[in-house]
PDB file of N, CA and C in Angstrom:
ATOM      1  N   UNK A   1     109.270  94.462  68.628  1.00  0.00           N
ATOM      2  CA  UNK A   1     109.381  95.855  68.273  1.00  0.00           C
ATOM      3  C   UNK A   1     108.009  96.341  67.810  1.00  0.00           C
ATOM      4  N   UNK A   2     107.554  97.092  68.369  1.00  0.00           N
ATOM      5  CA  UNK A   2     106.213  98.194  67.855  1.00  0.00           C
ATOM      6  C   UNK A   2     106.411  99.216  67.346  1.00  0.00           C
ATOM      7  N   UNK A   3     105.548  99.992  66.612  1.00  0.00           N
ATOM      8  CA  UNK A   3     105.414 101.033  66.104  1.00  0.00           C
ATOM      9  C   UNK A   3     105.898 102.089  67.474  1.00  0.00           C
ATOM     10  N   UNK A   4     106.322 103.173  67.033  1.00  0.00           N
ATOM     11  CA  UNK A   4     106.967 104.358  68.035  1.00  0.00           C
ATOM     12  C   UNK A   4     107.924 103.905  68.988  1.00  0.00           C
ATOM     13  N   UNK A   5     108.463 102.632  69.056  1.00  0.00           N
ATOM     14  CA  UNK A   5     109.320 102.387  70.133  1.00  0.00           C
ATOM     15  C   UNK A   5     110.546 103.116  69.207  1.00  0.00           C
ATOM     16  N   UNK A   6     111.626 103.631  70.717  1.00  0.00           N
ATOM     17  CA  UNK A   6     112.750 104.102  70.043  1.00  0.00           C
ATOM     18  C   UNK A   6     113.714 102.868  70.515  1.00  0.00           C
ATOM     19  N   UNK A   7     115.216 103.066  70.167  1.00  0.00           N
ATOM     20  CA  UNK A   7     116.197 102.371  69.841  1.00  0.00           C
ATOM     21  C   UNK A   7     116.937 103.345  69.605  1.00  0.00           C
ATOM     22  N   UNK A   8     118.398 102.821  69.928  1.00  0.00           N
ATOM     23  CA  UNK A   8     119.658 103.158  69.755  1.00  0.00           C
ATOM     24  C   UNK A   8     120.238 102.709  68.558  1.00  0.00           C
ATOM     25  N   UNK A   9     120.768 103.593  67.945  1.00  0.00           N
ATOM     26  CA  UNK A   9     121.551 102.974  66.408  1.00  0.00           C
ATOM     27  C   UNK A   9     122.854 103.061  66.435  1.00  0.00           C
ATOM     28  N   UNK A  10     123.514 102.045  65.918  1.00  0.00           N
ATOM     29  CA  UNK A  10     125.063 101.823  66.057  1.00  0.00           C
ATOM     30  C   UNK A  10     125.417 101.600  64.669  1.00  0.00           C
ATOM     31  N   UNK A  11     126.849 101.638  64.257  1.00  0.00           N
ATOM     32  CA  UNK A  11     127.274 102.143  62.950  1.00  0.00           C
ATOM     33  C   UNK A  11     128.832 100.860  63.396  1.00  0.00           C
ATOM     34  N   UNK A  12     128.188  99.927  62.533  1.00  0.00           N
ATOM     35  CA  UNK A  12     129.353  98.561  62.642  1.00  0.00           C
ATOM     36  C   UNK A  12     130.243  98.414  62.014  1.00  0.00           C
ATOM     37  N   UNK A  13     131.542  98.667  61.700  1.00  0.00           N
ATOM     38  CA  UNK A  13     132.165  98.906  60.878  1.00  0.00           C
ATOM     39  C   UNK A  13     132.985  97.962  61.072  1.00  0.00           C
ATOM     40  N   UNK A  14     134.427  97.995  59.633  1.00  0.00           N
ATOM     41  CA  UNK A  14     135.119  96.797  60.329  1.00  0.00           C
ATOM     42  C   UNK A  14     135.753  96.730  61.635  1.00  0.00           C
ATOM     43  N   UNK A  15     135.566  95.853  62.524  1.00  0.00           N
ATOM     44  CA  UNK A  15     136.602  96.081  64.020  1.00  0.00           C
ATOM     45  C   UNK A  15     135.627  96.117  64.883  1.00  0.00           C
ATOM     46  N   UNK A  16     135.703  95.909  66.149  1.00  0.00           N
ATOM     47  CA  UNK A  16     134.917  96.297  67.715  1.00  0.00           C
ATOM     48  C   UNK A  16     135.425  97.887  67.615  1.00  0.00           C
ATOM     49  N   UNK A  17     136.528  98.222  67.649  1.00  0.00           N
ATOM     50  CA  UNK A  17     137.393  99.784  67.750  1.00  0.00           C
ATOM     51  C   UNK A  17     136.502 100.652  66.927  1.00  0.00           C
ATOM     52  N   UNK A  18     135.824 100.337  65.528  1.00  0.00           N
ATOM     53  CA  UNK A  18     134.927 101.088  65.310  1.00  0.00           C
ATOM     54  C   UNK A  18     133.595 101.485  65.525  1.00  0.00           C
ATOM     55  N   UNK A  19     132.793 100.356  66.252  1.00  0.00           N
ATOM     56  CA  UNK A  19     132.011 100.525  66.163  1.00  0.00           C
ATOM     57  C   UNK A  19     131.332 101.253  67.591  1.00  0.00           C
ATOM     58  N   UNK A  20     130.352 102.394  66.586  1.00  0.00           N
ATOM     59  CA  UNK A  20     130.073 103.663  67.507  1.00  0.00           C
ATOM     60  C   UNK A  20     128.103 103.533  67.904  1.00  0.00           C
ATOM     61  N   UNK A  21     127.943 104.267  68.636  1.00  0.00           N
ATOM     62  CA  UNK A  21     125.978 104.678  68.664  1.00  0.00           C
ATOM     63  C   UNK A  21     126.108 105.921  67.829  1.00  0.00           C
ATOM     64  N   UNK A  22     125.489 105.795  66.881  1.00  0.00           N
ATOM     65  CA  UNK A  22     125.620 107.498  66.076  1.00  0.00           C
ATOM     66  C   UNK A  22     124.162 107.914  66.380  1.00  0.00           C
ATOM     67  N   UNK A  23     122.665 107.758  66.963  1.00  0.00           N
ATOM     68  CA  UNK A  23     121.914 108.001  67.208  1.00  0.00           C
ATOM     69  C   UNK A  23     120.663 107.169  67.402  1.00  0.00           C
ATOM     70  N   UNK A  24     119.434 107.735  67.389  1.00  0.00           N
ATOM     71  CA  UNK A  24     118.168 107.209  67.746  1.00  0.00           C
ATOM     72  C   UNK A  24     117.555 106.954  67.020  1.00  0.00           C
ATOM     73  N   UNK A  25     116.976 105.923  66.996  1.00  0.00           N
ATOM     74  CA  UNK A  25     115.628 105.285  65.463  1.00  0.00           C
ATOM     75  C   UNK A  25     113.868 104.911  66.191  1.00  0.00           C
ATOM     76  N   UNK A  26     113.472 105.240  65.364  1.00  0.00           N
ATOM     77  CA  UNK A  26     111.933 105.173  66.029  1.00  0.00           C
ATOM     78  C   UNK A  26     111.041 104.162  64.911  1.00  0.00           C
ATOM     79  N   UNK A  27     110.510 102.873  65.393  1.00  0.00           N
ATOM     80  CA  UNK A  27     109.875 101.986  64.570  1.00  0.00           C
ATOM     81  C   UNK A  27     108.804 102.709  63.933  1.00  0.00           C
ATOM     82  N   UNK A  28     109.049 102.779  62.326  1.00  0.00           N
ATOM     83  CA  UNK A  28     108.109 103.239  61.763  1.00  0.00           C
ATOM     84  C   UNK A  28     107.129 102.014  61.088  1.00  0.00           C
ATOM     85  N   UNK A  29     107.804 100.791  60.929  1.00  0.00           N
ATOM     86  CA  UNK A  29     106.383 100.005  60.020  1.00  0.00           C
ATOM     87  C   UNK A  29     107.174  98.597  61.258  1.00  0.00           C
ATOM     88  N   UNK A  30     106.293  98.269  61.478  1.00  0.00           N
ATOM     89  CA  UNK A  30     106.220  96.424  62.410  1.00  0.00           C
ATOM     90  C   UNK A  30     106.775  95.599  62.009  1.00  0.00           C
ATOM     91  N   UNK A  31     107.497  94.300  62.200  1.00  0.00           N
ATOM     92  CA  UNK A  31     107.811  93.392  61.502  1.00  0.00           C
ATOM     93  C   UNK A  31     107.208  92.499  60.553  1.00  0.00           C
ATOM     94  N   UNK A  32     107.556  92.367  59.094  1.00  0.00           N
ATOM     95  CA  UNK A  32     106.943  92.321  58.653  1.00  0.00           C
ATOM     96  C   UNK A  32     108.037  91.303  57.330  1.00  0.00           C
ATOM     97  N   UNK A  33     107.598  90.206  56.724  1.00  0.00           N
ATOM     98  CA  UNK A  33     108.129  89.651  55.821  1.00  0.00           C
ATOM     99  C   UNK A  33     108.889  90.082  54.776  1.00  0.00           C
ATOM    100  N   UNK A  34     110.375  90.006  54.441  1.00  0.00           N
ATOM    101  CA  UNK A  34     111.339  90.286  53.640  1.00  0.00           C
ATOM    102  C   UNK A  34     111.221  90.261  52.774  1.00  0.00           C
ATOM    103  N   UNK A  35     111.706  90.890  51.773  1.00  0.00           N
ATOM    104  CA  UNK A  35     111.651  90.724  50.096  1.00  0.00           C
ATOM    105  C   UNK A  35     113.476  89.893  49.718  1.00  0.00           C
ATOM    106  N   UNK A  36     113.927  89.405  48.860  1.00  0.00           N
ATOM    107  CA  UNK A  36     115.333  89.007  48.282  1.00  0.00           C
ATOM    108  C   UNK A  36     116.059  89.070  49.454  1.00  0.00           C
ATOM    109  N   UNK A  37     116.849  89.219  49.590  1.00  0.00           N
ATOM    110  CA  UNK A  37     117.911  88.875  50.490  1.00  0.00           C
ATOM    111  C   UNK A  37     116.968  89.041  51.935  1.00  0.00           C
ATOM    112  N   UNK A  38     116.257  89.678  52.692  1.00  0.00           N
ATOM    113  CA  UNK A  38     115.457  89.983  53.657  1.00  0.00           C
ATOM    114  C   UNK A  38     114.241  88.713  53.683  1.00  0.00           C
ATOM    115  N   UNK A  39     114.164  87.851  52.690  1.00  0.00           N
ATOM    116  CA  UNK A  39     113.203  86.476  52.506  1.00  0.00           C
ATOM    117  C   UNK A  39     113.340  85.937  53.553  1.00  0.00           C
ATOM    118  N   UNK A  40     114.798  85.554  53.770  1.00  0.00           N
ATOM    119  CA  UNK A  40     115.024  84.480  55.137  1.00  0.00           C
ATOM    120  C   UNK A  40     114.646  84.800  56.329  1.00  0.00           C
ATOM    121  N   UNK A  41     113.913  86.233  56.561  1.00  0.00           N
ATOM    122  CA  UNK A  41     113.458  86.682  57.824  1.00  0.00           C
ATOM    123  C   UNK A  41     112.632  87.786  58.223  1.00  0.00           C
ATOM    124  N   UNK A  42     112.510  88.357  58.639  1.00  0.00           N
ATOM    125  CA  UNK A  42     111.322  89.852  58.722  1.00  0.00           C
ATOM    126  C   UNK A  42     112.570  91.287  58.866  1.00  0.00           C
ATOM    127  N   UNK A  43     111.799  92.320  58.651  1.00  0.00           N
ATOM    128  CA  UNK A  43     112.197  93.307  58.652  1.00  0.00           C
ATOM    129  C   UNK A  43     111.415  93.832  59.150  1.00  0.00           C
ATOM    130  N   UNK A  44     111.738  95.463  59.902  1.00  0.00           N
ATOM    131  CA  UNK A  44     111.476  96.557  60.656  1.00  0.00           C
ATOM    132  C   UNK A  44     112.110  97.645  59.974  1.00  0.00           C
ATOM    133  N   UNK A  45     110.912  98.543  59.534  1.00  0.00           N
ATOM    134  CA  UNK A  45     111.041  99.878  59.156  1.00  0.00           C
ATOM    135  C   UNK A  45     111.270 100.784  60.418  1.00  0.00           C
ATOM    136  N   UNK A  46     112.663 101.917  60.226  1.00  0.00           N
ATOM    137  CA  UNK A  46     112.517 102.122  61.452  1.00  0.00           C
ATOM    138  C   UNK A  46     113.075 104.181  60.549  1.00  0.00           C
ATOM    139  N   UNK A  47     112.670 105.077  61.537  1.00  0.00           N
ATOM    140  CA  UNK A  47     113.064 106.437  61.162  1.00  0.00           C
ATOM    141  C   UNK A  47     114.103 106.497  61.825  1.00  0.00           C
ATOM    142  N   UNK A  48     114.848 107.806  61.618  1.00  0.00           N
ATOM    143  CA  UNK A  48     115.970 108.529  62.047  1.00  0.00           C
ATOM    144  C   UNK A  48     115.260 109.469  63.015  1.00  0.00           C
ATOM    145  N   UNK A  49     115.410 109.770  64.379  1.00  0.00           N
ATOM    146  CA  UNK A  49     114.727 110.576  65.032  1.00  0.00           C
ATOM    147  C   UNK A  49     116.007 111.636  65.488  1.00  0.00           C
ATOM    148  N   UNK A  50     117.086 111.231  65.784  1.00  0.00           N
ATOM    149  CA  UNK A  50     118.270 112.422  65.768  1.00  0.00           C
ATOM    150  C   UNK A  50     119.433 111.659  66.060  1.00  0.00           C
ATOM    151  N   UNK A  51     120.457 112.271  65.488  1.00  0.00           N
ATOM    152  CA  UNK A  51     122.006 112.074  65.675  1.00  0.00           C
ATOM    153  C   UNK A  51     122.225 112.304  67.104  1.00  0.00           C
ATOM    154  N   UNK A  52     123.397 112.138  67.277  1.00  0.00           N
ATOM    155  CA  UNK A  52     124.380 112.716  68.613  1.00  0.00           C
ATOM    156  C   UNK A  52     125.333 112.886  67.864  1.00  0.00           C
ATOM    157  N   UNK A  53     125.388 114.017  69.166  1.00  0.00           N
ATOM    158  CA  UNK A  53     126.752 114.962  68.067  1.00  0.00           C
ATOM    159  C   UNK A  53     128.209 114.038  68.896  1.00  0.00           C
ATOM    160  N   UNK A  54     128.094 113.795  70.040  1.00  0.00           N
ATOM    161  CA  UNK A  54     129.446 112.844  70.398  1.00  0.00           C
ATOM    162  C   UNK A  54     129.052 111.021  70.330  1.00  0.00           C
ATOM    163  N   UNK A  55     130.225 111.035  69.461  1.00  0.00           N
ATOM    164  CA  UNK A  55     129.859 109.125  69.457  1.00  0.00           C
ATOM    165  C   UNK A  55     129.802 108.246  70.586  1.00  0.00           C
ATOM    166  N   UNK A  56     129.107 107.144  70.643  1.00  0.00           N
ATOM    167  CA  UNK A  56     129.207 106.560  72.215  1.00  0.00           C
ATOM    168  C   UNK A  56     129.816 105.774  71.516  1.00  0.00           C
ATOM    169  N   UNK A  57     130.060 104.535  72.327  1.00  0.00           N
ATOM    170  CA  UNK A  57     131.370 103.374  72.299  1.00  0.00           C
ATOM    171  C   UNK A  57     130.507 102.333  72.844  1.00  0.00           C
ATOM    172  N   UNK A  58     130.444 100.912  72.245  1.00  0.00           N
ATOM    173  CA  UNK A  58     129.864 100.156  72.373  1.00  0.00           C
ATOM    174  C   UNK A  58     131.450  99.112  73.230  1.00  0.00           C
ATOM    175  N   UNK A  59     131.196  98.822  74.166  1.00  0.00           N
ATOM    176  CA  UNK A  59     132.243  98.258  75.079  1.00  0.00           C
ATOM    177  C   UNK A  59     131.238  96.983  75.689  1.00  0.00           C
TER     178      UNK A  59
END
């Protein structure tokens, strides 16, 4: 993952039946070493670039 790449964001809830794409995320900071619970692995800062107004369905 790089800086400005976008991505699809999904919203996991309990169940497959819930879980939706509620919108787009854009890498804002690189992968980069975890703090407390995030220790065991890297993290990616990422923005909100826009919703969708109809949910998609992850099938």
């Amino acid at each position: 993952m790089r800086r400005g790449d976008r991505y699809l964001f999904y919203h996991s809830s309990a169940g497959a039946a819930s879980r939706h794409i509620v919108g787009v995320v854009e890498v804002a900071r690189e992968w980069y070493e975890g703090e407390g619970e995030a220790a065991s692995g890297g993290v990616v800062d990422v923005r909100v670039v826009g919703e969708f107004r109809r949910l998609g369905t992850l099938r």
